[in-house]
C-alpha atoms as a PDB file:
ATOM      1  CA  UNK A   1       0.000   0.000   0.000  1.00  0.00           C
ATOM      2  CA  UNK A   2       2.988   1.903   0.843  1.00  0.00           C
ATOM      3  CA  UNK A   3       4.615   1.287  -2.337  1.00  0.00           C
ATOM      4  CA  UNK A   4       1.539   2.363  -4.458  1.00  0.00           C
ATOM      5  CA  UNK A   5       1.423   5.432  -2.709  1.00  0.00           C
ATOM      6  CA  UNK A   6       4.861   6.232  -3.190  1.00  0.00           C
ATOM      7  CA  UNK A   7       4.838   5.245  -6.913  1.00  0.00           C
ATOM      8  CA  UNK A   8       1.261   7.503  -7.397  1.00  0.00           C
ATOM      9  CA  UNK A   9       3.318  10.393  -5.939  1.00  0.00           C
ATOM     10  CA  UNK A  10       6.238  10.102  -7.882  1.00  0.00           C
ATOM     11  CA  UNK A  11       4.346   9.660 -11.152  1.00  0.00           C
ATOM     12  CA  UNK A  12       2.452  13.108 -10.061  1.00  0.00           C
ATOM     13  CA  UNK A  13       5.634  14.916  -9.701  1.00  0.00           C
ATOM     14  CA  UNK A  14       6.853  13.823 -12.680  1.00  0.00           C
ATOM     15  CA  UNK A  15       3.865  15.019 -14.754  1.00  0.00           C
ATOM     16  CA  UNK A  16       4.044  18.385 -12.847  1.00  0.00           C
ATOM     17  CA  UNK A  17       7.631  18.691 -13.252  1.00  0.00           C
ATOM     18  CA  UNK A  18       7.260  17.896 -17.035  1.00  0.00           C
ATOM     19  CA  UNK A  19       3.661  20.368 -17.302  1.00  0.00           C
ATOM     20  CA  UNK A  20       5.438  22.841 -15.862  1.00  0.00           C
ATOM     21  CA  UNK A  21       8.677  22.506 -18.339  1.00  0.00           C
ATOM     22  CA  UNK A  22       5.882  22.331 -20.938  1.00  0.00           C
ATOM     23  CA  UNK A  23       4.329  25.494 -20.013  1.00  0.00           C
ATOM     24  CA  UNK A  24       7.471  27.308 -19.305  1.00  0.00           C
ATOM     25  CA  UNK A  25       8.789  26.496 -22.968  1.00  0.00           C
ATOM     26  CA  UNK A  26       5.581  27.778 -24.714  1.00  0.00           C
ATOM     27  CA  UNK A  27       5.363  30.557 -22.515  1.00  0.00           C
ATOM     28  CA  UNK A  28       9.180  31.797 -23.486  1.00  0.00           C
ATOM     29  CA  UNK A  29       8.715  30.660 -27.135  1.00  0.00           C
ATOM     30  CA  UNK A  30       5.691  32.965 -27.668  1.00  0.00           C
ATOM     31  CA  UNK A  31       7.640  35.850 -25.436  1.00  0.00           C
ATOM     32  CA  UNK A  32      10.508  35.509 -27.624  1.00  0.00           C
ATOM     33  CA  UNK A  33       8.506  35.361 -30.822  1.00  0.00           C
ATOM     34  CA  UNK A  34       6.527  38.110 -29.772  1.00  0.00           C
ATOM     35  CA  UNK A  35       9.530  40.530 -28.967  1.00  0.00           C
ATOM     36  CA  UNK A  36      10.978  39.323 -32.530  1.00  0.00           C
ATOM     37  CA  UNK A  37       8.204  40.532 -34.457  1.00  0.00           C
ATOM     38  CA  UNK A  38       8.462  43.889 -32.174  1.00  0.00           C
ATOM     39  CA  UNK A  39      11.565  44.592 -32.775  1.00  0.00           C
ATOM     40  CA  UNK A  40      11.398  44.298 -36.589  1.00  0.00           C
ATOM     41  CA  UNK A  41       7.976  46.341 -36.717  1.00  0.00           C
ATOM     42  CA  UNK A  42      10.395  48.993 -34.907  1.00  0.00           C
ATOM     43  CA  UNK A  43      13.112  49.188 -37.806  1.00  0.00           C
ATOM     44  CA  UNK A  44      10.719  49.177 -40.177  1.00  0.00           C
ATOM     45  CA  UNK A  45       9.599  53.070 -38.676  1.00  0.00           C
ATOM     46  CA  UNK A  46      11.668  55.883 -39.203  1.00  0.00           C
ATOM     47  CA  UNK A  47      11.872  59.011 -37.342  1.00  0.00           C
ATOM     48  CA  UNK A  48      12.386  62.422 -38.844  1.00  0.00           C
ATOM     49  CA  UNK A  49      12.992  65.216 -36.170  1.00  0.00           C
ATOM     50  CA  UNK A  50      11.821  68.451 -36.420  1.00  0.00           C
ATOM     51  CA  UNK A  51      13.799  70.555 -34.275  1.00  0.00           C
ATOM     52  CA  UNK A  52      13.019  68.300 -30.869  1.00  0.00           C
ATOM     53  CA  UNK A  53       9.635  66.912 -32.050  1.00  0.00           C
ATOM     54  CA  UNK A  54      10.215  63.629 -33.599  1.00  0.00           C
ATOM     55  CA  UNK A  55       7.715  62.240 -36.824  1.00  0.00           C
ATOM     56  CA  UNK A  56       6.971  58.707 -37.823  1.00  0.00           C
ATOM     57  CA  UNK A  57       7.814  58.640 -41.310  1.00  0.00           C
ATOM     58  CA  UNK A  58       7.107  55.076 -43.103  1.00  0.00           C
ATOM     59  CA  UNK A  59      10.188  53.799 -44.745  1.00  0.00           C
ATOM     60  CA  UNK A  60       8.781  52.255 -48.450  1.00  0.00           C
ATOM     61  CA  UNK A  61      10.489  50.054 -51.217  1.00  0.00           C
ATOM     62  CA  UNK A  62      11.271  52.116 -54.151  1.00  0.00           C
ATOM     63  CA  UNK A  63       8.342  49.792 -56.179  1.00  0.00           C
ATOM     64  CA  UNK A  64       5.679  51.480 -53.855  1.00  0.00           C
ATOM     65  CA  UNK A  65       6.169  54.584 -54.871  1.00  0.00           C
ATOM     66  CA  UNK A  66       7.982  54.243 -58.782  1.00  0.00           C
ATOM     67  CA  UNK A  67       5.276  55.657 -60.618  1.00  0.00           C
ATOM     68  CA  UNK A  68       5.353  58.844 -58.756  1.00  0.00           C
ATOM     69  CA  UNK A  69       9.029  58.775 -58.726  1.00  0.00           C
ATOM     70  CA  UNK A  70       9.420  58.212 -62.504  1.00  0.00           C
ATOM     71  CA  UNK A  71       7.044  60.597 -63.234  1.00  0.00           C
ATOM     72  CA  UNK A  72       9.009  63.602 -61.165  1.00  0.00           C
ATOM     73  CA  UNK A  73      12.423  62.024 -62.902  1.00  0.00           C
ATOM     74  CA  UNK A  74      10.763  62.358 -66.240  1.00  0.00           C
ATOM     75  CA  UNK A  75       9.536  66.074 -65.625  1.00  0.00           C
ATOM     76  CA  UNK A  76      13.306  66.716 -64.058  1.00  0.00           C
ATOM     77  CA  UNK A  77      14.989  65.361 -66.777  1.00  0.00           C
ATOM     78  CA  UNK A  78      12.910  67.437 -69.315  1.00  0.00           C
ATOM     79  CA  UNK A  79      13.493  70.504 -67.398  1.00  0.00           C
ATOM     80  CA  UNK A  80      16.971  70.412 -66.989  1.00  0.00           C
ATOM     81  CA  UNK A  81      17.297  69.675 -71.080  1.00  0.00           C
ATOM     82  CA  UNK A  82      14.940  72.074 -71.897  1.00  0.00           C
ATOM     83  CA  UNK A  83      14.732  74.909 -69.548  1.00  0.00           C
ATOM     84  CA  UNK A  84      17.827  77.067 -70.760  1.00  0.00           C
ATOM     85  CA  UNK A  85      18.826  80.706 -71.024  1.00  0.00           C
ATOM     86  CA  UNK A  86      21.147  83.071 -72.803  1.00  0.00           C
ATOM     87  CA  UNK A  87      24.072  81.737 -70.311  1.00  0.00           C
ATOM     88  CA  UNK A  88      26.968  79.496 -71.264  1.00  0.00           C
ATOM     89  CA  UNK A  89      27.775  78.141 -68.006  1.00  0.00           C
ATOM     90  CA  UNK A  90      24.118  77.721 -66.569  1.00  0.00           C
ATOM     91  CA  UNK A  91      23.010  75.453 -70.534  1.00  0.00           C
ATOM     92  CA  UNK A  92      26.034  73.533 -69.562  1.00  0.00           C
ATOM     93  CA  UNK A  93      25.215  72.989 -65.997  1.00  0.00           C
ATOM     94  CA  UNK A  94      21.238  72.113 -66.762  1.00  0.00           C
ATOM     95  CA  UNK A  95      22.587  69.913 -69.202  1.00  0.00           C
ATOM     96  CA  UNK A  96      25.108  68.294 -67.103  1.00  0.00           C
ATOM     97  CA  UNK A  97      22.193  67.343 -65.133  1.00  0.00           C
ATOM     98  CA  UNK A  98      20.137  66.129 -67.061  1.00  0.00           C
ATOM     99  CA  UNK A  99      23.255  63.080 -68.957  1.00  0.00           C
ATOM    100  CA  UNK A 100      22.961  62.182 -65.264  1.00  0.00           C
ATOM    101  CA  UNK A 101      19.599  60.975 -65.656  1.00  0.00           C
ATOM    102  CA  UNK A 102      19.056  59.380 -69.035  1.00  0.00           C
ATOM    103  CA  UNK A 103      21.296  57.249 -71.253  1.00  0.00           C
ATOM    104  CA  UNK A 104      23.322  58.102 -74.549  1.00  0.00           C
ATOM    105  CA  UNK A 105      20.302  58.608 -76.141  1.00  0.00           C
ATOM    106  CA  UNK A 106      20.142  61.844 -74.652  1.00  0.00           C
ATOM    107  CA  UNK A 107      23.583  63.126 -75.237  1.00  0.00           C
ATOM    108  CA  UNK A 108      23.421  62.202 -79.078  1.00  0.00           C
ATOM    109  CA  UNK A 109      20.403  64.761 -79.022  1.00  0.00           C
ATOM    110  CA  UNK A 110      22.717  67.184 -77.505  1.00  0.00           C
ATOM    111  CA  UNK A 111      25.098  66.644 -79.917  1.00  0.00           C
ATOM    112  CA  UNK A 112      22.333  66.921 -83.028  1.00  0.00           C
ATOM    113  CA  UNK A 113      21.057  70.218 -81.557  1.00  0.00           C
ATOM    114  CA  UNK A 114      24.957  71.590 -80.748  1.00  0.00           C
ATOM    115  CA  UNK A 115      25.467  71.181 -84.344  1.00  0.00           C
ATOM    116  CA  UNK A 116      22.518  72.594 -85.915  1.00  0.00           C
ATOM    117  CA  UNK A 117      23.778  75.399 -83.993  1.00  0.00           C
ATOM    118  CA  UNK A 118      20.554  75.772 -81.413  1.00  0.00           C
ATOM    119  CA  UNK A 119      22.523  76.802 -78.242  1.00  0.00           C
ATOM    120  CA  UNK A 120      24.351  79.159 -80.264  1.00  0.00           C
ATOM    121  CA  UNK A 121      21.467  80.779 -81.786  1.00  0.00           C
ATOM    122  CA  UNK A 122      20.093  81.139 -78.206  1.00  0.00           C
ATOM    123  CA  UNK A 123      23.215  82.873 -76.549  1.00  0.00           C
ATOM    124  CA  UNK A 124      23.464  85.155 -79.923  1.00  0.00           C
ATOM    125  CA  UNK A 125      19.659  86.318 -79.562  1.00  0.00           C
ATOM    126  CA  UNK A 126      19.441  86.289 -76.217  1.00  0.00           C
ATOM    127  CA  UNK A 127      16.327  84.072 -75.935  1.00  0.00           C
ATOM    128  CA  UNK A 128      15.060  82.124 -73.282  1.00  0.00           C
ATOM    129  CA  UNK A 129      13.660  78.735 -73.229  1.00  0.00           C
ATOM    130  CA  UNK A 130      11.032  77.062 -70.693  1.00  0.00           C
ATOM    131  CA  UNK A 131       9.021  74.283 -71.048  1.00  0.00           C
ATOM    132  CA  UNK A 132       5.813  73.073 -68.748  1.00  0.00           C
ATOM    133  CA  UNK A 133       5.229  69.824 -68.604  1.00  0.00           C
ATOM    134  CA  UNK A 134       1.437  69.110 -69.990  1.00  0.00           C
ATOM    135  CA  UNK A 135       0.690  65.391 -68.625  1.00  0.00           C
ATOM    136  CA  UNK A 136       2.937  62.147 -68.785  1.00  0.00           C
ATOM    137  CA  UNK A 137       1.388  58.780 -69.819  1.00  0.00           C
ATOM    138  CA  UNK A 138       3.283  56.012 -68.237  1.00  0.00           C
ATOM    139  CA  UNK A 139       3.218  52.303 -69.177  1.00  0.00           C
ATOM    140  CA  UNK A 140       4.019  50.158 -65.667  1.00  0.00           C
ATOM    141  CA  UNK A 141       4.060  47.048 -67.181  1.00  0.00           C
ATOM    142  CA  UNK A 142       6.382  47.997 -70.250  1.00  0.00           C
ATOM    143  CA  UNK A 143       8.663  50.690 -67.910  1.00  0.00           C
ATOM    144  CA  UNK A 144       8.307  53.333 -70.636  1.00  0.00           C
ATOM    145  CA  UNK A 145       6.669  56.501 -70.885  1.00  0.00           C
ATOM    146  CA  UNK A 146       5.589  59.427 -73.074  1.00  0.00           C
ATOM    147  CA  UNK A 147       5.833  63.194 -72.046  1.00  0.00           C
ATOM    148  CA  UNK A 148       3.645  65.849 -73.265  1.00  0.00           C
ATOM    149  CA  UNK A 149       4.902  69.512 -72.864  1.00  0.00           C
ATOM    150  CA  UNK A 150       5.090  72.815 -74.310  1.00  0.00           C
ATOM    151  CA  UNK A 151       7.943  74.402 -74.667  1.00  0.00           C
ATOM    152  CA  UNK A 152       8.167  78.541 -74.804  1.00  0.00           C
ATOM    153  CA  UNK A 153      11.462  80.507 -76.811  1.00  0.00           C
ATOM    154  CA  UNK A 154      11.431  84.112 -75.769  1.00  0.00           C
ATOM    155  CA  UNK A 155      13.311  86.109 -78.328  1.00  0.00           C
ATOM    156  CA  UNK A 156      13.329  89.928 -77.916  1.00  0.00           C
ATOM    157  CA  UNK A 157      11.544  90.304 -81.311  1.00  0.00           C
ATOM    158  CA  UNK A 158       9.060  87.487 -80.734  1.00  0.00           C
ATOM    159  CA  UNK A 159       8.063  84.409 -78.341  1.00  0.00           C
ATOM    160  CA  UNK A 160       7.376  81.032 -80.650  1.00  0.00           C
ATOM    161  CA  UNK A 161       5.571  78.303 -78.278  1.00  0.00           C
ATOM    162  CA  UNK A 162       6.196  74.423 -79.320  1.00  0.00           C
ATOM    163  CA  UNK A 163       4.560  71.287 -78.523  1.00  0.00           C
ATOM    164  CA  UNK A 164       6.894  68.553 -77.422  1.00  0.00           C
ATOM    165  CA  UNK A 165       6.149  65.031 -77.497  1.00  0.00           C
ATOM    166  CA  UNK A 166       8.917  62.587 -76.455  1.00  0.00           C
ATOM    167  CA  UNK A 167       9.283  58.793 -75.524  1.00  0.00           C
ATOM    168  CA  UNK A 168      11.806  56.164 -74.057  1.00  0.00           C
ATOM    169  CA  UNK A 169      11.822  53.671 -71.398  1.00  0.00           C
ATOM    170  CA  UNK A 170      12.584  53.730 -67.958  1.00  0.00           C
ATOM    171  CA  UNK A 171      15.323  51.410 -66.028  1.00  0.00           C
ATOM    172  CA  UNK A 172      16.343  51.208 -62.246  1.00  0.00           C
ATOM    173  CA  UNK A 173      19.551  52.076 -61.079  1.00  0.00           C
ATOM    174  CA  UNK A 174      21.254  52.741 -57.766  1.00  0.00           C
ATOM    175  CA  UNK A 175      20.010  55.857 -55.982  1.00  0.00           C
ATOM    176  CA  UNK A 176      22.996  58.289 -56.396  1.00  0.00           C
ATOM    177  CA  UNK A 177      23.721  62.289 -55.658  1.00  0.00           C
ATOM    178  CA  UNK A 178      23.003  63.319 -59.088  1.00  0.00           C
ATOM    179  CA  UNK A 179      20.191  60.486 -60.063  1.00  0.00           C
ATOM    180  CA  UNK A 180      18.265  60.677 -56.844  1.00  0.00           C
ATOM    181  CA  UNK A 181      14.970  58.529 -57.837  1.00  0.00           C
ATOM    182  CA  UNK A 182      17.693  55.539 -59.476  1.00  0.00           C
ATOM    183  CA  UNK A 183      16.269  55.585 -62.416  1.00  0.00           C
ATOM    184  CA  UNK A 184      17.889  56.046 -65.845  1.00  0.00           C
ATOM    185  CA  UNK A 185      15.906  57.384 -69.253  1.00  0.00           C
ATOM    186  CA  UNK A 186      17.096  55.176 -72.523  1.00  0.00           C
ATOM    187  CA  UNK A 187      16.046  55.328 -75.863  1.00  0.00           C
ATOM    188  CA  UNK A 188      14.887  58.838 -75.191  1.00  0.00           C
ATOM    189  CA  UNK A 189      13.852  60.343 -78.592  1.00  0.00           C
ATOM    190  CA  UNK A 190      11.489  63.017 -79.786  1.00  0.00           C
ATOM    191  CA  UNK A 191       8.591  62.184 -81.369  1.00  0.00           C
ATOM    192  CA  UNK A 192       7.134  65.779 -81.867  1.00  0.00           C
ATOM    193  CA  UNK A 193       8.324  69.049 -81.622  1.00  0.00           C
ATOM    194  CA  UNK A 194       6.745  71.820 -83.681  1.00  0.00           C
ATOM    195  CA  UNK A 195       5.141  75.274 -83.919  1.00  0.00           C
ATOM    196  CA  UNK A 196       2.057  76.230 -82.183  1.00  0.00           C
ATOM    197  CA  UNK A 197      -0.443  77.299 -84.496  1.00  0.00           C
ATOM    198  CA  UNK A 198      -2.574  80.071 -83.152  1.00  0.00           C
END
């Protein structure tokens, strides 16, 4: 009788002994899993201070946001290439600017317009070129775009306002001083680019 007793308690304290390891190991596994997933919802935030008020900012993959970032490169681009004034230094620093953001394709379109002599003729009559960008139409799936604008040369003797149409595809680089969305223009070309009739 003795001997049952003694076996009865020793078989309970084993089962509470081996409960309680039980319990103890779920208990830290969920703690543990719990402050993983905590921790990693932290570094996923991002804090911007403002003076010594801090912001949550939420810290995106460049997919989330590409349209909207192409579509600001695009409009850069253009108005760094197009946007010029009767100033050597400031057409070569717009257009060093702009080679930053688009392939070869771009600089052999420098090179058509240096030789048909159009940034001469626009430091010798002192003109002065904008362009606003009318709407962009951009293809996701196909990473290439076309850009609607129109482009204003004021002359002292006249203004002439163009439409421009151009086209090219869009490729992802690494985010850099001068490129800051990481993307890259190739085969830019001009599709359009002629004389508003009024």
């Amino acid at each position: 009788m003795l001997i049952e007793s003694l076996e009865q308690k020793t078989r309970l304290a084993l089962t509470t002994v081996a409960l309680t390891v039980v319990g103890c190991v779920f208990t830290c596994s969920f703690v543990v899993i719990k402050a993983l997933g905590m921790v990693q919802e932290e570094r996923s935030q991002i804090y911007v201070l403002d003076g010594d008020i801090p912001f949550l900012a939420q810290r995106t993959k460049q997919e989330a946001n590409w349209q909207m970032e192409s579509k600001a490169h695009i409009q850069l681009f253009h108005y760094y290439f197009f946007n010029l004034s009767p100033d050597d230094a400031f057409i070569k620093w717009t257009l060093g600017k702009a080679m930053y953001m688009a392939d070869g394709t771009a600089m052999k379109q420098h090179q058509a317009m240096q030789e048909r002599g159009f940034y001469s003729d626009i430091m010798s009559s002192s003109a002065v070129c904008t362009i606003v960008c009318d709407s962009i139409q951009l293809d996701e799936t196909g990473r290439a775009f076309t850009y609607y604008g129109t482009q204003t040369i004021h002359r002292r003797t006249s203004n002439v306002r163009r439409t421009l149409v151009t086209t090219g595809c869009l490729e992802s680089v690494p985010r850099t001083e001068n490129n800051p969305h990481g993307i890259l223009i190739t085969n830019w070309r001009t599709l359009e680019n002629k004389d508003l009739n009024y």
